[in-house]
PDB file of N, CA and C in Angstrom:
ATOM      1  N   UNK A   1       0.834  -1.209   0.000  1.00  0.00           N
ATOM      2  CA  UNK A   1       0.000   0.000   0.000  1.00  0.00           C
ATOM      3  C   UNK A   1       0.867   1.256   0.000  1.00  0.00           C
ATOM      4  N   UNK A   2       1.825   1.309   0.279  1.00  0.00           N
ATOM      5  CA  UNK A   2       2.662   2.677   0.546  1.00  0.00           C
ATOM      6  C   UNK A   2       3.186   2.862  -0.195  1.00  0.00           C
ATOM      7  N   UNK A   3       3.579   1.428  -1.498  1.00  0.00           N
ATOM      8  CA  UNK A   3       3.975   1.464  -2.832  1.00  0.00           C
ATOM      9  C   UNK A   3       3.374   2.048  -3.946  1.00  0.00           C
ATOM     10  N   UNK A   4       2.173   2.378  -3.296  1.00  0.00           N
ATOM     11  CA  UNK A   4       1.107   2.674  -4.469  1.00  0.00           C
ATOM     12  C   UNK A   4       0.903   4.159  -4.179  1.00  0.00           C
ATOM     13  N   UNK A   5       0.748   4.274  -2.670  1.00  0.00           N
ATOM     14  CA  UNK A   5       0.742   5.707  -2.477  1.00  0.00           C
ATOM     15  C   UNK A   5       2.274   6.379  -2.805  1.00  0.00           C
ATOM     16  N   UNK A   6       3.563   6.110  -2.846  1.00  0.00           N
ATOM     17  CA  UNK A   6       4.580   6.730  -3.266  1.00  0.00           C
ATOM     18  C   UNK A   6       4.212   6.828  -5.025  1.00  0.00           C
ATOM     19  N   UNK A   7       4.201   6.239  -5.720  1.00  0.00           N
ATOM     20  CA  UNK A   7       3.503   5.563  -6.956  1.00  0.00           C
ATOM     21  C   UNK A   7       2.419   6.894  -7.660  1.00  0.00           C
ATOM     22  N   UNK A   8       1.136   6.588  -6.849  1.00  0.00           N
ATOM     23  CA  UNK A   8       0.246   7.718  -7.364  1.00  0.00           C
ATOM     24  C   UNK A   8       0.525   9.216  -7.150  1.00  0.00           C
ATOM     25  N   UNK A   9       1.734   9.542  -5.908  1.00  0.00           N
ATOM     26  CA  UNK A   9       1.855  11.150  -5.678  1.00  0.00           C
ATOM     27  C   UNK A   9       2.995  11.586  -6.708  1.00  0.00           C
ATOM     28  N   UNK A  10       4.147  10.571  -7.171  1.00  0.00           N
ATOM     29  CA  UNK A  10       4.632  11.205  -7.998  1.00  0.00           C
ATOM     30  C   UNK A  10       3.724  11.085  -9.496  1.00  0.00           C
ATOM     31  N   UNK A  11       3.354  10.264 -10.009  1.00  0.00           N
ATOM     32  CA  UNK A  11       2.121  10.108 -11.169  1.00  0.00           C
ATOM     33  C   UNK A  11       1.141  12.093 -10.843  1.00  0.00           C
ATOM     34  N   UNK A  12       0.850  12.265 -10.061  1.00  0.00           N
ATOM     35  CA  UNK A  12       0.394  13.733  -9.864  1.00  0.00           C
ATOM     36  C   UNK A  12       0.783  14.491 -10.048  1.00  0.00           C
ATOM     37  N   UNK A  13       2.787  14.218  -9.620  1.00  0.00           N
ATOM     38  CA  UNK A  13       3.727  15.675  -9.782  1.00  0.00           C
ATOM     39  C   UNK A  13       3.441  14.780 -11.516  1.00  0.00           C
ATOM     40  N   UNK A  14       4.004  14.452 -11.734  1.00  0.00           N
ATOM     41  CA  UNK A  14       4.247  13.748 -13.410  1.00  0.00           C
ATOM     42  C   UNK A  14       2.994  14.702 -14.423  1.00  0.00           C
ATOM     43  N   UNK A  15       1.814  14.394 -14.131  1.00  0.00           N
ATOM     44  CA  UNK A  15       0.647  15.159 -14.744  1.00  0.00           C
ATOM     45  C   UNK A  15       0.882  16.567 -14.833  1.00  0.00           C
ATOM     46  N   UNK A  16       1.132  17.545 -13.171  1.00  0.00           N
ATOM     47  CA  UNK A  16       0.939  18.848 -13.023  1.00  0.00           C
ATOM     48  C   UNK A  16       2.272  19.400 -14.093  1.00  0.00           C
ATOM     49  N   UNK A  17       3.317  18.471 -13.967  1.00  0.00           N
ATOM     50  CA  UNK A  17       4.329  18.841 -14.796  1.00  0.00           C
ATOM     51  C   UNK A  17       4.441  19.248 -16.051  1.00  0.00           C
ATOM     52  N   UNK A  18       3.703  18.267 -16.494  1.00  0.00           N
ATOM     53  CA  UNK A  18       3.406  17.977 -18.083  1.00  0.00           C
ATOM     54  C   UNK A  18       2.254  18.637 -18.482  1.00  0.00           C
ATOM     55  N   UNK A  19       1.086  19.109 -17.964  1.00  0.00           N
ATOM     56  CA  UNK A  19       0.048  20.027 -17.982  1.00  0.00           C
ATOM     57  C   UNK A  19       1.238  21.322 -18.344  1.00  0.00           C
ATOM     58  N   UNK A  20       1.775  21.931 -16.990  1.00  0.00           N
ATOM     59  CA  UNK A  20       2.724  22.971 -17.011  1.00  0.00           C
ATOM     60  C   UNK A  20       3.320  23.664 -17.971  1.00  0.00           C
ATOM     61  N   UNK A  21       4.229  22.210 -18.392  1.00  0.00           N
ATOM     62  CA  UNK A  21       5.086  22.330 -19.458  1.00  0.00           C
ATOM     63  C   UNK A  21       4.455  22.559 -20.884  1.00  0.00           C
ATOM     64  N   UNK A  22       3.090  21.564 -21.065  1.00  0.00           N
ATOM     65  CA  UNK A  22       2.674  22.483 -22.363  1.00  0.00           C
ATOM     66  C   UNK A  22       2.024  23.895 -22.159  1.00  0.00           C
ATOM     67  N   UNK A  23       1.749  24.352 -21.285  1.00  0.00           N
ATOM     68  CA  UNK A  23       1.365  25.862 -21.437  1.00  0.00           C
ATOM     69  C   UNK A  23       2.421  26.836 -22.477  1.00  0.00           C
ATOM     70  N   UNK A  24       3.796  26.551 -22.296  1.00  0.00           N
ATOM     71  CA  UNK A  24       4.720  27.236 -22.842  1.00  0.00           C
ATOM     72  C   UNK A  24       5.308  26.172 -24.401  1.00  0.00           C
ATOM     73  N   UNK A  25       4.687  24.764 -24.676  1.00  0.00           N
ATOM     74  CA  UNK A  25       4.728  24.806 -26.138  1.00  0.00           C
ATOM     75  C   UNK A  25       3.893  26.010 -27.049  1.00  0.00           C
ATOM     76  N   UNK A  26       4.821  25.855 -28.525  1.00  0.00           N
ATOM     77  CA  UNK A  26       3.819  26.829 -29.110  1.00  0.00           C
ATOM     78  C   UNK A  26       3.308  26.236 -29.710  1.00  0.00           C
ATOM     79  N   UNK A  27       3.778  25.089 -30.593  1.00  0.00           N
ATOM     80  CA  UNK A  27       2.802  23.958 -31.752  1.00  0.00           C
ATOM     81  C   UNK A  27       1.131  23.173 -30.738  1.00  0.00           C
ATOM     82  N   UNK A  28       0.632  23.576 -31.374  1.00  0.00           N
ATOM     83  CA  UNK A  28      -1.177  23.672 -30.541  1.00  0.00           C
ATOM     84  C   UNK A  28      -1.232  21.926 -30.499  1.00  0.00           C
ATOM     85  N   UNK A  29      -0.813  21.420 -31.315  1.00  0.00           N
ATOM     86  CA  UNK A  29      -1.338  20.227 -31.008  1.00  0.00           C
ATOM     87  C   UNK A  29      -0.530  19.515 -30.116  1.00  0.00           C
ATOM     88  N   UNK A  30       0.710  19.549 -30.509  1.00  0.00           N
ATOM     89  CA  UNK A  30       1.626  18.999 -29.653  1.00  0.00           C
ATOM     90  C   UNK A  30       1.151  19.403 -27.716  1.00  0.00           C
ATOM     91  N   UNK A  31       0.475  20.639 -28.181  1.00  0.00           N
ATOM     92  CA  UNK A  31       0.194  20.954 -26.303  1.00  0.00           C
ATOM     93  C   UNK A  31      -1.085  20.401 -26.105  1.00  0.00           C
ATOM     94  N   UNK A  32      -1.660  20.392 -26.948  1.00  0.00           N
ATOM     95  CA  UNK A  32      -2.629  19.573 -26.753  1.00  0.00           C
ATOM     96  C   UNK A  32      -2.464  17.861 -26.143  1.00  0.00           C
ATOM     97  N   UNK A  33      -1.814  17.462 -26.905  1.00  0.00           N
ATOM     98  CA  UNK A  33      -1.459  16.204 -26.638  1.00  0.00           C
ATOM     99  C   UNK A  33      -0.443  15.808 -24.990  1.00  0.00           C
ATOM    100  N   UNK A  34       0.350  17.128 -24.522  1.00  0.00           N
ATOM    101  CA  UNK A  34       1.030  17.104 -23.091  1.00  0.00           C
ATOM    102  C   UNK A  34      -0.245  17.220 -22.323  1.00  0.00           C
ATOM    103  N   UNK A  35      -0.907  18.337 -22.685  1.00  0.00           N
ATOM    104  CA  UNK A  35      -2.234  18.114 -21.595  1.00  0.00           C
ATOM    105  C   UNK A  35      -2.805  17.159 -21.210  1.00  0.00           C
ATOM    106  N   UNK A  36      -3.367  16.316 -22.838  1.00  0.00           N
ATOM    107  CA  UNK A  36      -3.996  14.791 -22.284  1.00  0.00           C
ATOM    108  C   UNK A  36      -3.159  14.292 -21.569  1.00  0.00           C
ATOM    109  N   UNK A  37      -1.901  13.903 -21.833  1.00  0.00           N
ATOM    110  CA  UNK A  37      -1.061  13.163 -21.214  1.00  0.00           C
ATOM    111  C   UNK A  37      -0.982  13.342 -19.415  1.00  0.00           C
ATOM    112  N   UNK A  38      -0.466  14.838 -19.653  1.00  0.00           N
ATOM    113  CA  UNK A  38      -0.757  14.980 -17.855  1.00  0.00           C
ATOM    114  C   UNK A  38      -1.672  14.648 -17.147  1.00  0.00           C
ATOM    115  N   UNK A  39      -2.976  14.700 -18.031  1.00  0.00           N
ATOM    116  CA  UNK A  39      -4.211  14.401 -17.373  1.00  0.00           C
ATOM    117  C   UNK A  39      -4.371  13.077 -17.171  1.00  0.00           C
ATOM    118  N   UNK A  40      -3.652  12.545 -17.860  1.00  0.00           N
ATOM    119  CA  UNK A  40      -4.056  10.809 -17.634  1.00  0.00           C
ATOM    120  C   UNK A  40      -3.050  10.532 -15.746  1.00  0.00           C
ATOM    121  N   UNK A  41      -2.017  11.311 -16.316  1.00  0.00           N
ATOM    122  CA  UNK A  41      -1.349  11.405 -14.861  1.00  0.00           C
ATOM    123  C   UNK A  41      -2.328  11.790 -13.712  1.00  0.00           C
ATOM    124  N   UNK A  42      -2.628  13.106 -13.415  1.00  0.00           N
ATOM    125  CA  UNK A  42      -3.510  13.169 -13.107  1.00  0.00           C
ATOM    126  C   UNK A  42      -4.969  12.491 -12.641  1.00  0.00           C
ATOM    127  N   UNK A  43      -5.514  11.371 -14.141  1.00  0.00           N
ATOM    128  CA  UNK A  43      -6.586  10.874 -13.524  1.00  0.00           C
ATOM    129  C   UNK A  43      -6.154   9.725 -12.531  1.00  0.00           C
ATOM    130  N   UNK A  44      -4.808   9.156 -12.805  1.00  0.00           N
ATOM    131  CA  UNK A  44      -4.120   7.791 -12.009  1.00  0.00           C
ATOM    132  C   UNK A  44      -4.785   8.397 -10.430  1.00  0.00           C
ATOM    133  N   UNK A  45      -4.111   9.567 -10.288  1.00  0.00           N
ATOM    134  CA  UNK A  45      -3.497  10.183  -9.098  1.00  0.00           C
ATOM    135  C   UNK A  45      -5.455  10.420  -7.958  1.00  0.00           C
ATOM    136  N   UNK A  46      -5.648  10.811  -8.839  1.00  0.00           N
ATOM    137  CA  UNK A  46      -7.648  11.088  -8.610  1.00  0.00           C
ATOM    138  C   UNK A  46      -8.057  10.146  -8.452  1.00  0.00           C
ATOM    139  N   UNK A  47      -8.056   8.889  -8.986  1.00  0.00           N
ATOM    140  CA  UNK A  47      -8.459   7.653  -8.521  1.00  0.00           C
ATOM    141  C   UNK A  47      -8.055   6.964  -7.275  1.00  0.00           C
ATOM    142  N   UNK A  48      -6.646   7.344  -7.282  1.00  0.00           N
ATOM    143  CA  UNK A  48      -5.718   6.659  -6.006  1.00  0.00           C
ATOM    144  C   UNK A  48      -6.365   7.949  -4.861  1.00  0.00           C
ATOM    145  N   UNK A  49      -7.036   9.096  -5.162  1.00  0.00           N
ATOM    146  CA  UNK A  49      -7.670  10.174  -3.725  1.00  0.00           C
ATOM    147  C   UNK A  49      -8.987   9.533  -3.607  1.00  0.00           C
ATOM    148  N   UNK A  50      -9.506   8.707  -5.110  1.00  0.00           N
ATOM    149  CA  UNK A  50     -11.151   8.407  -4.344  1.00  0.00           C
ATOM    150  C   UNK A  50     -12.201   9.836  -4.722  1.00  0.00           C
ATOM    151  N   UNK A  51     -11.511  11.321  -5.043  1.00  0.00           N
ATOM    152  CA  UNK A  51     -12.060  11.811  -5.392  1.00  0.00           C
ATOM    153  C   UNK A  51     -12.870  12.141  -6.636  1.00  0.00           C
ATOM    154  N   UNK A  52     -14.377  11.489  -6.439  1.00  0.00           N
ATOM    155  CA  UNK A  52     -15.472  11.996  -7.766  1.00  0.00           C
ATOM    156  C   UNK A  52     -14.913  13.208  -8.482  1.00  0.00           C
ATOM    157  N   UNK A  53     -15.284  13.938  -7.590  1.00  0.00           N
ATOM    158  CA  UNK A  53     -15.599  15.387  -8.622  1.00  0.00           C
ATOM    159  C   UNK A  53     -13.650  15.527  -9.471  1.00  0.00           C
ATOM    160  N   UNK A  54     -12.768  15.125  -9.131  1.00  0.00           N
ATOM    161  CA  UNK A  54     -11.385  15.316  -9.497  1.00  0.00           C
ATOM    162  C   UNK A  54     -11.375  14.337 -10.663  1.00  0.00           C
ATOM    163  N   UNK A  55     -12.281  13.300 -10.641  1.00  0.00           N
ATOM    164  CA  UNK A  55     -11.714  12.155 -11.433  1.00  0.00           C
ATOM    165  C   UNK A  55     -13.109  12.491 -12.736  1.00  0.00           C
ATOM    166  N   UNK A  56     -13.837  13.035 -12.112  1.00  0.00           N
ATOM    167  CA  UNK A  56     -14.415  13.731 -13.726  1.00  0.00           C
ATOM    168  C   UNK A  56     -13.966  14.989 -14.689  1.00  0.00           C
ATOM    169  N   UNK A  57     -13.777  15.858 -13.124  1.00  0.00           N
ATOM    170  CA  UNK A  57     -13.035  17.392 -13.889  1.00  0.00           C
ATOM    171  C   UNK A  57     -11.702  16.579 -14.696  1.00  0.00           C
ATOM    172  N   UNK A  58     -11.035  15.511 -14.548  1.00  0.00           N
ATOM    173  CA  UNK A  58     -10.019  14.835 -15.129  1.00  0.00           C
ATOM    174  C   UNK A  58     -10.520  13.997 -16.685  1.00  0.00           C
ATOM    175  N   UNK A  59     -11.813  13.544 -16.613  1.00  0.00           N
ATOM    176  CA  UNK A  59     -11.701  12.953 -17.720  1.00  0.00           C
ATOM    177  C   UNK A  59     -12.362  13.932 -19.244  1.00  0.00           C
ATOM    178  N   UNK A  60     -13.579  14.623 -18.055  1.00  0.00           N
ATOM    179  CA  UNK A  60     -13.947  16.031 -18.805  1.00  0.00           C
ATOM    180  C   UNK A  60     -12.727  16.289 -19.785  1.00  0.00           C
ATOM    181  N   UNK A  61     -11.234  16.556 -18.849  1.00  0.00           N
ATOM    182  CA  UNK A  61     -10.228  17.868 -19.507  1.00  0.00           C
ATOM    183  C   UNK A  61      -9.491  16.683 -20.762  1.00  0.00           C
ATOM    184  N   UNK A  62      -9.458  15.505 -20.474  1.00  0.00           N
ATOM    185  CA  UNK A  62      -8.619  14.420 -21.376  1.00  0.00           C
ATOM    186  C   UNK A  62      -9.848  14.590 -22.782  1.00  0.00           C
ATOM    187  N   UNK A  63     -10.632  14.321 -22.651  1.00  0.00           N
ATOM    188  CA  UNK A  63     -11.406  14.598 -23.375  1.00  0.00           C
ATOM    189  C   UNK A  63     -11.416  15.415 -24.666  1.00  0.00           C
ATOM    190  N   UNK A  64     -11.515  16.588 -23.648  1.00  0.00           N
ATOM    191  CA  UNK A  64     -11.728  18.197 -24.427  1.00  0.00           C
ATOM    192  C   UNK A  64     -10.120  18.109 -25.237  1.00  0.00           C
ATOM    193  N   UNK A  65      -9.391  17.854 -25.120  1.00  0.00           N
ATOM    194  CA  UNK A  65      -7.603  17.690 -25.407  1.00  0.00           C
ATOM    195  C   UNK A  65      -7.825  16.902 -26.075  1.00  0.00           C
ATOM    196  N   UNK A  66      -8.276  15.833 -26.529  1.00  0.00           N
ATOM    197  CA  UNK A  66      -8.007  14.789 -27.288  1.00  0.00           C
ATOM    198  C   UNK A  66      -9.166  14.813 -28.571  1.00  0.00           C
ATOM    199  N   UNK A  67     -10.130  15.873 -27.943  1.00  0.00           N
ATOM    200  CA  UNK A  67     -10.933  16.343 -28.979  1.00  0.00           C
ATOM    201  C   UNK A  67     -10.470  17.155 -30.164  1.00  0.00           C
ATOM    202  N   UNK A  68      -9.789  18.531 -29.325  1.00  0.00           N
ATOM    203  CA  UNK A  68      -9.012  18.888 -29.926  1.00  0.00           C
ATOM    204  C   UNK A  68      -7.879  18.655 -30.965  1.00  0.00           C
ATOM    205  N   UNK A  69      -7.267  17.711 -30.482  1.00  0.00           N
ATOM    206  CA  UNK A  69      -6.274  17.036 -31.435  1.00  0.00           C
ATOM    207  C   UNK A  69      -6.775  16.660 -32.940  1.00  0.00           C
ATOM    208  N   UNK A  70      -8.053  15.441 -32.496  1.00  0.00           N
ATOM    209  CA  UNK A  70      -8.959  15.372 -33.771  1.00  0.00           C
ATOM    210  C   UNK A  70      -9.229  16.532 -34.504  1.00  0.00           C
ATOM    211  N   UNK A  71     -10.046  17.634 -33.839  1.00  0.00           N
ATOM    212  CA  UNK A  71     -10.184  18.785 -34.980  1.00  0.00           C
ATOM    213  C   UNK A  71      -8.822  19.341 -35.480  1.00  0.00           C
ATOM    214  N   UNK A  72      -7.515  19.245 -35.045  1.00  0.00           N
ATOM    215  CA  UNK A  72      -6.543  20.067 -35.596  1.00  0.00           C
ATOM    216  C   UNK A  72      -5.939  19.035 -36.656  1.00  0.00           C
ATOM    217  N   UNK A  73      -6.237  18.231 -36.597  1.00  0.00           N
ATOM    218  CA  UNK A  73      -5.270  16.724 -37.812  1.00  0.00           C
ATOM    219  C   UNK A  73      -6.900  16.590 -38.637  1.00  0.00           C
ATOM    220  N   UNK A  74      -7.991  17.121 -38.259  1.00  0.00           N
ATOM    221  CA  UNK A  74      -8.760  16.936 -39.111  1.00  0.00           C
ATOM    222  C   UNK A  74      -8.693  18.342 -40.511  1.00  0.00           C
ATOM    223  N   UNK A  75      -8.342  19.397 -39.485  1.00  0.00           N
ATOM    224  CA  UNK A  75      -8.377  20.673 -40.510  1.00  0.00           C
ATOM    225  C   UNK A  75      -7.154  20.344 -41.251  1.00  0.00           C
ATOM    226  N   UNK A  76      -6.039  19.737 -40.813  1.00  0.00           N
ATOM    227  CA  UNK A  76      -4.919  19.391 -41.287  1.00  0.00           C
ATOM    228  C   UNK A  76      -4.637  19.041 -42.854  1.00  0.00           C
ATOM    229  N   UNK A  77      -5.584  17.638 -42.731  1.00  0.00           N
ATOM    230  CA  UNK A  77      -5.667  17.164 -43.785  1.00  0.00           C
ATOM    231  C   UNK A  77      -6.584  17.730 -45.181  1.00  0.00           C
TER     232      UNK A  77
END
């Protein structure tokens, strides 16, 4: 159990990081795609708190990011 809790708190820093870090990409999709990513970090981390409302505002945001991606490789082509 303490493996999992060391485990899920860095998986959280891992997400907030990578959320972070794409704020300051400039290619839109590529930040798009760090966001989902963090967020998946993120949702690990929300699941391992048990918190509802965190583990939807989490899949909500993976979502909306991965939506995104589609419309930008869709205008792409």
């Amino acid at each position: 159990m303490f493996m999992l809790s060391i485990i899920a708190k860095i998986s959280g820093i891992i997400g907030l990081l990578l959320i972070t870090y794409g704020i300051f990409i400039k290619k839109e999709r590529r930040r798009d795609k760090e966001f989902a990513l963090g967020g998946l970090f993120l949702l690990f981390y929300s699941i391992y708190l048990k918190d509802l409302i965190f583990v939807i505002l989490q899949i909500v945001f993976i979502s909306a990011n991965l939506y995104e991606v589609y419309k930008l490789r869709k205008k792409k082509s």
